[in-house]
PDB file of N, CA and C in Angstrom:
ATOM      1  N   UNK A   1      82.134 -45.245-139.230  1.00  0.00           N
ATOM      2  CA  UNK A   1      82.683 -44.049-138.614  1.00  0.00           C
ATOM      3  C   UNK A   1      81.596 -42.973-138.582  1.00  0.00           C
ATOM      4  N   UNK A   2      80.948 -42.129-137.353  1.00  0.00           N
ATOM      5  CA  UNK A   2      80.227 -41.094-137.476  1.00  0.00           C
ATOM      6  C   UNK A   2      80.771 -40.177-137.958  1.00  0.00           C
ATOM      7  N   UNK A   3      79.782 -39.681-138.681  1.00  0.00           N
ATOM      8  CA  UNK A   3      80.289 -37.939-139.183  1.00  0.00           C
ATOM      9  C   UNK A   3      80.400 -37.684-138.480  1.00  0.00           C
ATOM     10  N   UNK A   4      81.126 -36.105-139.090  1.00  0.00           N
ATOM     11  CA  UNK A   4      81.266 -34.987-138.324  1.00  0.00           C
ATOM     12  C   UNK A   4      80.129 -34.328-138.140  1.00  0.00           C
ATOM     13  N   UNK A   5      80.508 -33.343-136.276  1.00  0.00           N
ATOM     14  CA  UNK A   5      78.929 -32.746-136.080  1.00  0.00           C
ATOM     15  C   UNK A   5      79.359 -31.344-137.028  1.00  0.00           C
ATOM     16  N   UNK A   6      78.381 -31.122-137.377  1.00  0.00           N
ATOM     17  CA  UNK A   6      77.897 -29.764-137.912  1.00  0.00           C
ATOM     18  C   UNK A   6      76.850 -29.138-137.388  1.00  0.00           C
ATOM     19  N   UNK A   7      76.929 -27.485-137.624  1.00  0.00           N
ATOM     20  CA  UNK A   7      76.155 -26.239-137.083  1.00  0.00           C
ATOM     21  C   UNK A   7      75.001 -26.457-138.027  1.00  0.00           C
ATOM     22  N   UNK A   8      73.930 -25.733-137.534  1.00  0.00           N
ATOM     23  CA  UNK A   8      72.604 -25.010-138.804  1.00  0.00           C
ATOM     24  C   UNK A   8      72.645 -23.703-138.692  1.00  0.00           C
ATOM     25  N   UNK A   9      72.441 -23.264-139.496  1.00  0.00           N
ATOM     26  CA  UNK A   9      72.605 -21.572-138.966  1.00  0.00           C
ATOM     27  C   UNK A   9      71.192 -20.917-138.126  1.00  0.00           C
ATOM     28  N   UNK A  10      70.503 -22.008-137.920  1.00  0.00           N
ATOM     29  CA  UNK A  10      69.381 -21.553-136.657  1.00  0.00           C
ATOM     30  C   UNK A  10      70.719 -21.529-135.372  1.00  0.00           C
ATOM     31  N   UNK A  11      71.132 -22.560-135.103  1.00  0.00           N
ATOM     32  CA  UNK A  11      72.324 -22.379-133.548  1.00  0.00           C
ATOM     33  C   UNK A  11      73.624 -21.561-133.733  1.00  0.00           C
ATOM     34  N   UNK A  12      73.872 -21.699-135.154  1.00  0.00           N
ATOM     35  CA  UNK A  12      74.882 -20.351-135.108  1.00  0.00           C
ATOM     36  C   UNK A  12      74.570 -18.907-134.719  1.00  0.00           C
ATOM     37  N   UNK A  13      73.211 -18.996-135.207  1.00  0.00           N
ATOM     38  CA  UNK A  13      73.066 -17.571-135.021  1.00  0.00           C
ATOM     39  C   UNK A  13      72.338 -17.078-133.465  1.00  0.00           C
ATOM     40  N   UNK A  14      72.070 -18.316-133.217  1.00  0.00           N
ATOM     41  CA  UNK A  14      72.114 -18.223-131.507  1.00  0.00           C
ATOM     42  C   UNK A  14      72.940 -18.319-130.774  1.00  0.00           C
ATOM     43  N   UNK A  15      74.140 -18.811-130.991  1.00  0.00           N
ATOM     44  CA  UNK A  15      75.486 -18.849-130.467  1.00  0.00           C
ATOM     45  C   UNK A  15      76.013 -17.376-130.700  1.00  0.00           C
ATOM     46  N   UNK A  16      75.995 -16.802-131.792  1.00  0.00           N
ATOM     47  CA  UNK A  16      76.407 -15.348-131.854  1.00  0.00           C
ATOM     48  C   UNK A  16      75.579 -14.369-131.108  1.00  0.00           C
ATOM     49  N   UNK A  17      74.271 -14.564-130.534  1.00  0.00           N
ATOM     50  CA  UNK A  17      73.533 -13.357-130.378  1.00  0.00           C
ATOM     51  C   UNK A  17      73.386 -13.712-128.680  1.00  0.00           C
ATOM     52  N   UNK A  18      73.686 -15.235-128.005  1.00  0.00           N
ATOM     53  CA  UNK A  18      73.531 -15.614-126.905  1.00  0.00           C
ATOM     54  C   UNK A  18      74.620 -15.650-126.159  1.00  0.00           C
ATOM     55  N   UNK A  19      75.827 -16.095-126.837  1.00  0.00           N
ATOM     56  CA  UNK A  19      77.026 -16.443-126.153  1.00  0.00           C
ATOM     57  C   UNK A  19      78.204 -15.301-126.968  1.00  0.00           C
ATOM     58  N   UNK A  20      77.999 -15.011-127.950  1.00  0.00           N
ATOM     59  CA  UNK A  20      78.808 -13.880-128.328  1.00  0.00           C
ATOM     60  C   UNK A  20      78.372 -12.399-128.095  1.00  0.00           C
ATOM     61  N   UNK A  21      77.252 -12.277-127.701  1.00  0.00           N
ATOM     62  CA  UNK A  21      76.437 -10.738-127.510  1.00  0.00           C
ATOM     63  C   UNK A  21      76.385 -10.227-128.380  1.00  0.00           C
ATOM     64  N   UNK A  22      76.176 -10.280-129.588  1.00  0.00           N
ATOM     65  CA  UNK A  22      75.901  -9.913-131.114  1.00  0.00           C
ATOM     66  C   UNK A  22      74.085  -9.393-130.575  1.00  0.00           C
ATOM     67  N   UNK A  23      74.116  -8.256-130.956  1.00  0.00           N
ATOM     68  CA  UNK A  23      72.598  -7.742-131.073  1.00  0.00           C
ATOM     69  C   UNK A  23      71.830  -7.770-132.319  1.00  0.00           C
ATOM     70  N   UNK A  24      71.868  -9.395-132.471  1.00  0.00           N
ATOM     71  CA  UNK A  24      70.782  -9.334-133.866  1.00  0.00           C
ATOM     72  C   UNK A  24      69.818  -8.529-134.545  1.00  0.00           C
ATOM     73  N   UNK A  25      68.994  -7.826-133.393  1.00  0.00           N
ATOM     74  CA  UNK A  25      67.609  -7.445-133.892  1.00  0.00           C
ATOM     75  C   UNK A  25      68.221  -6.247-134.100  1.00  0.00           C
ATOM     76  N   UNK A  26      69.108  -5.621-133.448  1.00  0.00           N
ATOM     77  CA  UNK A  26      69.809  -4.173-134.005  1.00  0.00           C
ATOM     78  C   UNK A  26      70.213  -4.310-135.483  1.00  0.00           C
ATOM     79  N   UNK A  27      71.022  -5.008-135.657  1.00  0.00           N
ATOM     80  CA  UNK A  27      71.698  -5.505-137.373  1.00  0.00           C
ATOM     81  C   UNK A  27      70.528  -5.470-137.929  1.00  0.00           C
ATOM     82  N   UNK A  28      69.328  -6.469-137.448  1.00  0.00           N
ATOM     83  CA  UNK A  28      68.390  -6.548-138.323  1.00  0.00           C
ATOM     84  C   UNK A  28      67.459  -4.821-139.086  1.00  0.00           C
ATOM     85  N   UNK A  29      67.563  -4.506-137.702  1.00  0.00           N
ATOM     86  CA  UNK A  29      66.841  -3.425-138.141  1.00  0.00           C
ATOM     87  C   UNK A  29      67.565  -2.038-139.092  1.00  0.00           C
ATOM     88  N   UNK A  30      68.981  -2.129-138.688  1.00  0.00           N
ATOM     89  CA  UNK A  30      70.317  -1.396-139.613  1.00  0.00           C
ATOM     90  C   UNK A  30      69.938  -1.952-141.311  1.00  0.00           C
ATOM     91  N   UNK A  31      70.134  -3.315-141.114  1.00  0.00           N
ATOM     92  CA  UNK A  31      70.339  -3.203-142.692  1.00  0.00           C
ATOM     93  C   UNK A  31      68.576  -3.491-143.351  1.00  0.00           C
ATOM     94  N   UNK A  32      67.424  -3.214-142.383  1.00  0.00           N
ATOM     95  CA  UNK A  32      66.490  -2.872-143.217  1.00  0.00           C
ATOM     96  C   UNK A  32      66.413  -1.235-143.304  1.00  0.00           C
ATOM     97  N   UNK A  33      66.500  -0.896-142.879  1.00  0.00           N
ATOM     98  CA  UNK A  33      66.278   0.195-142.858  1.00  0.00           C
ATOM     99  C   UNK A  33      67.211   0.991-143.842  1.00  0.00           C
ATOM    100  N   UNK A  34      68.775   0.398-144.052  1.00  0.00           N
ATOM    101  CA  UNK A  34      69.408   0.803-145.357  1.00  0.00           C
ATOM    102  C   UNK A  34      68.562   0.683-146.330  1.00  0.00           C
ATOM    103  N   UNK A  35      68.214  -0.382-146.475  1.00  0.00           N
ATOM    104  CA  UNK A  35      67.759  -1.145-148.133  1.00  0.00           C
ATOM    105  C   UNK A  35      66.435  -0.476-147.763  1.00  0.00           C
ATOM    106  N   UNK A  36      65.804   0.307-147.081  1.00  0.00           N
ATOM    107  CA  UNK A  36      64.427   0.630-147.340  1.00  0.00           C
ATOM    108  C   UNK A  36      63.880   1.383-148.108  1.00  0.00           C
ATOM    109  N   UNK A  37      64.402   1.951-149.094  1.00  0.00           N
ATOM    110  CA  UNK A  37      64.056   3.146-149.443  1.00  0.00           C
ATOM    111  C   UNK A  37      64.167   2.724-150.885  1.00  0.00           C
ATOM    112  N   UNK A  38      65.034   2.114-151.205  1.00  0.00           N
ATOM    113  CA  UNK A  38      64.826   1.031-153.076  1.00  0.00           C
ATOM    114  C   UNK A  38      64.156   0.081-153.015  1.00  0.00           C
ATOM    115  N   UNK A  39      63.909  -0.363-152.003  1.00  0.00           N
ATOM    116  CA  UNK A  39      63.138  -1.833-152.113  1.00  0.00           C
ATOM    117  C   UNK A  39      61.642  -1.196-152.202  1.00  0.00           C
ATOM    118  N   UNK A  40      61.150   0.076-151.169  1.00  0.00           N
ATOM    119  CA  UNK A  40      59.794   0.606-151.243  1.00  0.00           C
ATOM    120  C   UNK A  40      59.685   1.493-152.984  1.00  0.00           C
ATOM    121  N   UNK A  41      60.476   1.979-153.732  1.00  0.00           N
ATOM    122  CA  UNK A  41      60.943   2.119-154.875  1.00  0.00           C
ATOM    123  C   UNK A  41      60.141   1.094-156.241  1.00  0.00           C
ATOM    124  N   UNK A  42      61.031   0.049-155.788  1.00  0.00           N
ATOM    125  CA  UNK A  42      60.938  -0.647-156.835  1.00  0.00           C
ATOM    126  C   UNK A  42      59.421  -1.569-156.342  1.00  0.00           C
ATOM    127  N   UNK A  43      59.200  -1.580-154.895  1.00  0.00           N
ATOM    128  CA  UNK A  43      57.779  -2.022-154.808  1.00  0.00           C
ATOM    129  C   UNK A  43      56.949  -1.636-155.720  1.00  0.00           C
ATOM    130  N   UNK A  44      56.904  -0.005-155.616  1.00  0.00           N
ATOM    131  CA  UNK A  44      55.769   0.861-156.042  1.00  0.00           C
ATOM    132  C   UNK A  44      55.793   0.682-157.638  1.00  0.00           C
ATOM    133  N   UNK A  45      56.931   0.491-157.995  1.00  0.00           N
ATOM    134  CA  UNK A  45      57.023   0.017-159.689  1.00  0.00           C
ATOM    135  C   UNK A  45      56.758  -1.519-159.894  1.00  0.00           C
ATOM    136  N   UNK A  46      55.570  -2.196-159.148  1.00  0.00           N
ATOM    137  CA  UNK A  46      55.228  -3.908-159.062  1.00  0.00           C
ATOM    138  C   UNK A  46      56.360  -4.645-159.476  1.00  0.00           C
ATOM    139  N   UNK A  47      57.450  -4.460-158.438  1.00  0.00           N
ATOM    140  CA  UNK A  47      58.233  -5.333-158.041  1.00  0.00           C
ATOM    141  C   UNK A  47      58.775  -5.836-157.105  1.00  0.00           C
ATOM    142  N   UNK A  48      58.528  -7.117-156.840  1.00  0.00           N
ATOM    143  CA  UNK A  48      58.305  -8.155-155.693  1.00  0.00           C
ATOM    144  C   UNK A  48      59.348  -9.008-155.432  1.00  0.00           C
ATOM    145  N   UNK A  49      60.402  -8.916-156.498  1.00  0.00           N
ATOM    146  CA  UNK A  49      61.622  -9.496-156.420  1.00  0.00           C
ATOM    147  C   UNK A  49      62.790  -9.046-157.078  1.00  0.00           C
ATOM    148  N   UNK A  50      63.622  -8.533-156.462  1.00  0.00           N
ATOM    149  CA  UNK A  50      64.568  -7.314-156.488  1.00  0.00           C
ATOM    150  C   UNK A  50      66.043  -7.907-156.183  1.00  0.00           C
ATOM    151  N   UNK A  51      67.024  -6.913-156.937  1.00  0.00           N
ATOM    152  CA  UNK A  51      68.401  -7.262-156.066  1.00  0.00           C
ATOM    153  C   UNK A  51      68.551  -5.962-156.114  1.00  0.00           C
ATOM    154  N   UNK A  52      69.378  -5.320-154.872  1.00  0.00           N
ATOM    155  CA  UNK A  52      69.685  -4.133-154.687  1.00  0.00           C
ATOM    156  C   UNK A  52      71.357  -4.525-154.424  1.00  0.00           C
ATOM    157  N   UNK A  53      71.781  -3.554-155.381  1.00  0.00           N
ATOM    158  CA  UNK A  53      73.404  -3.464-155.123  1.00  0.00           C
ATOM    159  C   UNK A  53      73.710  -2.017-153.965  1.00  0.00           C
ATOM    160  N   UNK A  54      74.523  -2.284-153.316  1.00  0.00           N
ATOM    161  CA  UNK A  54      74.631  -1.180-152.373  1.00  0.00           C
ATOM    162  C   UNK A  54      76.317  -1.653-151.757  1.00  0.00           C
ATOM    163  N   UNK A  55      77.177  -0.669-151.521  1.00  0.00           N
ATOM    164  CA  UNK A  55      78.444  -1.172-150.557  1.00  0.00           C
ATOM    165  C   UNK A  55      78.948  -1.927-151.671  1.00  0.00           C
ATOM    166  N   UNK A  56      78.921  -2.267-152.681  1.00  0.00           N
ATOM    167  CA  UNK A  56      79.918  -3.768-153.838  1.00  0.00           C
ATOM    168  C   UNK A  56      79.215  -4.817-152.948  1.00  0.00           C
ATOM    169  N   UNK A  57      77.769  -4.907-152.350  1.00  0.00           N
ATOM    170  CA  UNK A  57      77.240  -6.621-152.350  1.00  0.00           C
ATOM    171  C   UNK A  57      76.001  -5.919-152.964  1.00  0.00           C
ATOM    172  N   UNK A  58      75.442  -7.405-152.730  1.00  0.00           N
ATOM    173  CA  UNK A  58      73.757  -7.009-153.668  1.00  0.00           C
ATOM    174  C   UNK A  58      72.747  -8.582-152.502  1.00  0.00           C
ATOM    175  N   UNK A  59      71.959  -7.440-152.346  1.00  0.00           N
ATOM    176  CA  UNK A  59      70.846  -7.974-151.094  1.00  0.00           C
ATOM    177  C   UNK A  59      69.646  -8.464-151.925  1.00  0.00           C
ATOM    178  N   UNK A  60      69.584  -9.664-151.904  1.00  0.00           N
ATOM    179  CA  UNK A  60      68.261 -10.478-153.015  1.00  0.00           C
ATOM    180  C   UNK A  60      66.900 -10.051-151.966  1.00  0.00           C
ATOM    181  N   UNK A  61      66.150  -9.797-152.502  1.00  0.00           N
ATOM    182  CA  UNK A  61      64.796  -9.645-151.661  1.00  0.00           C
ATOM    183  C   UNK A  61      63.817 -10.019-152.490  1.00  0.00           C
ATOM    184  N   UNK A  62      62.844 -10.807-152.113  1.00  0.00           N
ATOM    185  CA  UNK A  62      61.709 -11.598-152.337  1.00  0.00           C
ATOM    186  C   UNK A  62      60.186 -11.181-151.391  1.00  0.00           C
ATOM    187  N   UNK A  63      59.071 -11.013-152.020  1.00  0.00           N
ATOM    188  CA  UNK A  63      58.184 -10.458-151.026  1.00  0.00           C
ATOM    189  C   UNK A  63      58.585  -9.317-150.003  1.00  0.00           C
ATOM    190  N   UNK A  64      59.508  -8.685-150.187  1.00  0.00           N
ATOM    191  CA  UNK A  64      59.740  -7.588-148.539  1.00  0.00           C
ATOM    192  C   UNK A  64      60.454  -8.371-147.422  1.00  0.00           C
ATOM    193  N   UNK A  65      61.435  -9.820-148.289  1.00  0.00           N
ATOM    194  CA  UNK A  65      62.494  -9.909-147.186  1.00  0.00           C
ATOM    195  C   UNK A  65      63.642 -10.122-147.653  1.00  0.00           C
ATOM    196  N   UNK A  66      64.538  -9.836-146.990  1.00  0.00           N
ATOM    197  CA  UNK A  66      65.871  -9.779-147.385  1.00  0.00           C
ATOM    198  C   UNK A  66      66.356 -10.996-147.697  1.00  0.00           C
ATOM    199  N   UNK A  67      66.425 -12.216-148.580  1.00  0.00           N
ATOM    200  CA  UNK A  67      66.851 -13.612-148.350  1.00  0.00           C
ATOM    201  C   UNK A  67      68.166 -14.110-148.358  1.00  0.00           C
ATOM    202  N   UNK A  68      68.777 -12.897-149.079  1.00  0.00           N
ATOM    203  CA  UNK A  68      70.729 -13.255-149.140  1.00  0.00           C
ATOM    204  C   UNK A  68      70.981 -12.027-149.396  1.00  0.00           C
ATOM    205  N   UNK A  69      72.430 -11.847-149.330  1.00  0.00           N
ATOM    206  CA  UNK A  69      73.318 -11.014-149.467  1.00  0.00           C
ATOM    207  C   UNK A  69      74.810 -11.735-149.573  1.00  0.00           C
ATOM    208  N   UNK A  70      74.991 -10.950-150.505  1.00  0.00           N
ATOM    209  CA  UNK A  70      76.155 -11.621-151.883  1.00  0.00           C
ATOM    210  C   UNK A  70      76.864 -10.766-151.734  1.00  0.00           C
ATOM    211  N   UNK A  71      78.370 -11.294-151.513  1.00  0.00           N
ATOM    212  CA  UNK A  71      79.530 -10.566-151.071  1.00  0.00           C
ATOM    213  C   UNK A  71      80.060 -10.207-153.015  1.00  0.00           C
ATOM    214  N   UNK A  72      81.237  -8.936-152.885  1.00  0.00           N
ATOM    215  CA  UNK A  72      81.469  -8.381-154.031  1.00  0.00           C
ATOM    216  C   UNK A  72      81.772  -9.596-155.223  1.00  0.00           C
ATOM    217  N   UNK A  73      82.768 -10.870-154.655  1.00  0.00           N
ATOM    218  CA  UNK A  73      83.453 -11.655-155.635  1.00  0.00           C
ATOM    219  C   UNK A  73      82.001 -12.664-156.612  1.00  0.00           C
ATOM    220  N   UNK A  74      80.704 -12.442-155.708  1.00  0.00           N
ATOM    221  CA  UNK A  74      79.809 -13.211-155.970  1.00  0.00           C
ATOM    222  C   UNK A  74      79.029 -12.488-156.711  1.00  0.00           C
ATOM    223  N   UNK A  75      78.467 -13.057-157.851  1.00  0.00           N
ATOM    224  CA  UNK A  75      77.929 -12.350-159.255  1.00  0.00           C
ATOM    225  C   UNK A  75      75.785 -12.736-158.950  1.00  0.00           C
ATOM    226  N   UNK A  76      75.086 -12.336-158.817  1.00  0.00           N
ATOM    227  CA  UNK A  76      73.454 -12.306-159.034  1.00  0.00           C
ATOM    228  C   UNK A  76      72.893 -12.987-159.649  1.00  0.00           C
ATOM    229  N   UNK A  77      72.399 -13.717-159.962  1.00  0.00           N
ATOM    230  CA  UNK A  77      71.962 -14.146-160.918  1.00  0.00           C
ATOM    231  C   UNK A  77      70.616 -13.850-161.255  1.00  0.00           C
ATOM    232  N   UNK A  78      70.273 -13.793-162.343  1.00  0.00           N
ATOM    233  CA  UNK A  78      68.754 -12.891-162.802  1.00  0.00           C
ATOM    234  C   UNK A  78      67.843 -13.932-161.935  1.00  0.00           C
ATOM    235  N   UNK A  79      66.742 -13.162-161.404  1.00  0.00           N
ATOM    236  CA  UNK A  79      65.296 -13.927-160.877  1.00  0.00           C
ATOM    237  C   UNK A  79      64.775 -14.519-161.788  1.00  0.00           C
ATOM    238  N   UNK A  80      64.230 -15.367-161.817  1.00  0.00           N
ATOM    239  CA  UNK A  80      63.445 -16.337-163.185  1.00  0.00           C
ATOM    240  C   UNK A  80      61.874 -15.717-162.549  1.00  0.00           C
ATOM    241  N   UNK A  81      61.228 -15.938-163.738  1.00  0.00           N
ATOM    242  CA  UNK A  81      60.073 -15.511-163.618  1.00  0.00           C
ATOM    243  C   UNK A  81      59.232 -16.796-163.146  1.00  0.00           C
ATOM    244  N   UNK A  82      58.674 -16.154-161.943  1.00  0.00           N
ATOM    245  CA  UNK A  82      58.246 -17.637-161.318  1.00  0.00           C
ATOM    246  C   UNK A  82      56.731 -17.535-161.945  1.00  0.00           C
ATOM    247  N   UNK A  83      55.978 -18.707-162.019  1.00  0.00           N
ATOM    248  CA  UNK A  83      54.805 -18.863-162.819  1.00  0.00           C
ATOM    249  C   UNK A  83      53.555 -18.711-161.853  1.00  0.00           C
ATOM    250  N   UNK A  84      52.507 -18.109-161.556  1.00  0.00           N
ATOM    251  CA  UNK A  84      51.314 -17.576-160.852  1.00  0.00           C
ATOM    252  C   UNK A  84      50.105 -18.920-161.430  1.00  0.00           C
TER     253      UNK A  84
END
């Protein structure tokens, strides 16, 4: 029996921004521009990997990008110290 098809969120999110008219790069630039101002913060205090709580979620950022965002019921989990 074939599986079922499934999405990647590369075509979901082209399905929302192509066929739903979702203005990605607007969002994109909204919620950097929220988080910009703690993330340049905690840069300047040599830190490169951050969670910023804001709204009851918390936006994981790694190097200066946003990589998730964790809705309120979902708890952070500490960054491990990655080894250089």
């Amino acid at each position: 029996m074939p599986r079922p098809l499934r999405v990647c969120d590369h075509a979901l999110l082209r399905f929302l921004e192509r066929v739903g008219g979702l203005d990605v790069e607007a969002l994109r630039r909204q919620l950097a521009e929220s988080l910009d101002r703690a993330a340049s913060v905690a840069g300047q205090l040599g830190q490169r990997e951050m969670t910023i709580a804001a709204d009851g979620n918390h936006y994981i950022i790694v190097n200066g990008i946003v990589v998730t965002v964790l809705s309120p019921p979902m708890k952070p989990r500490r960054i491990k110290a990655r080894r250089q």
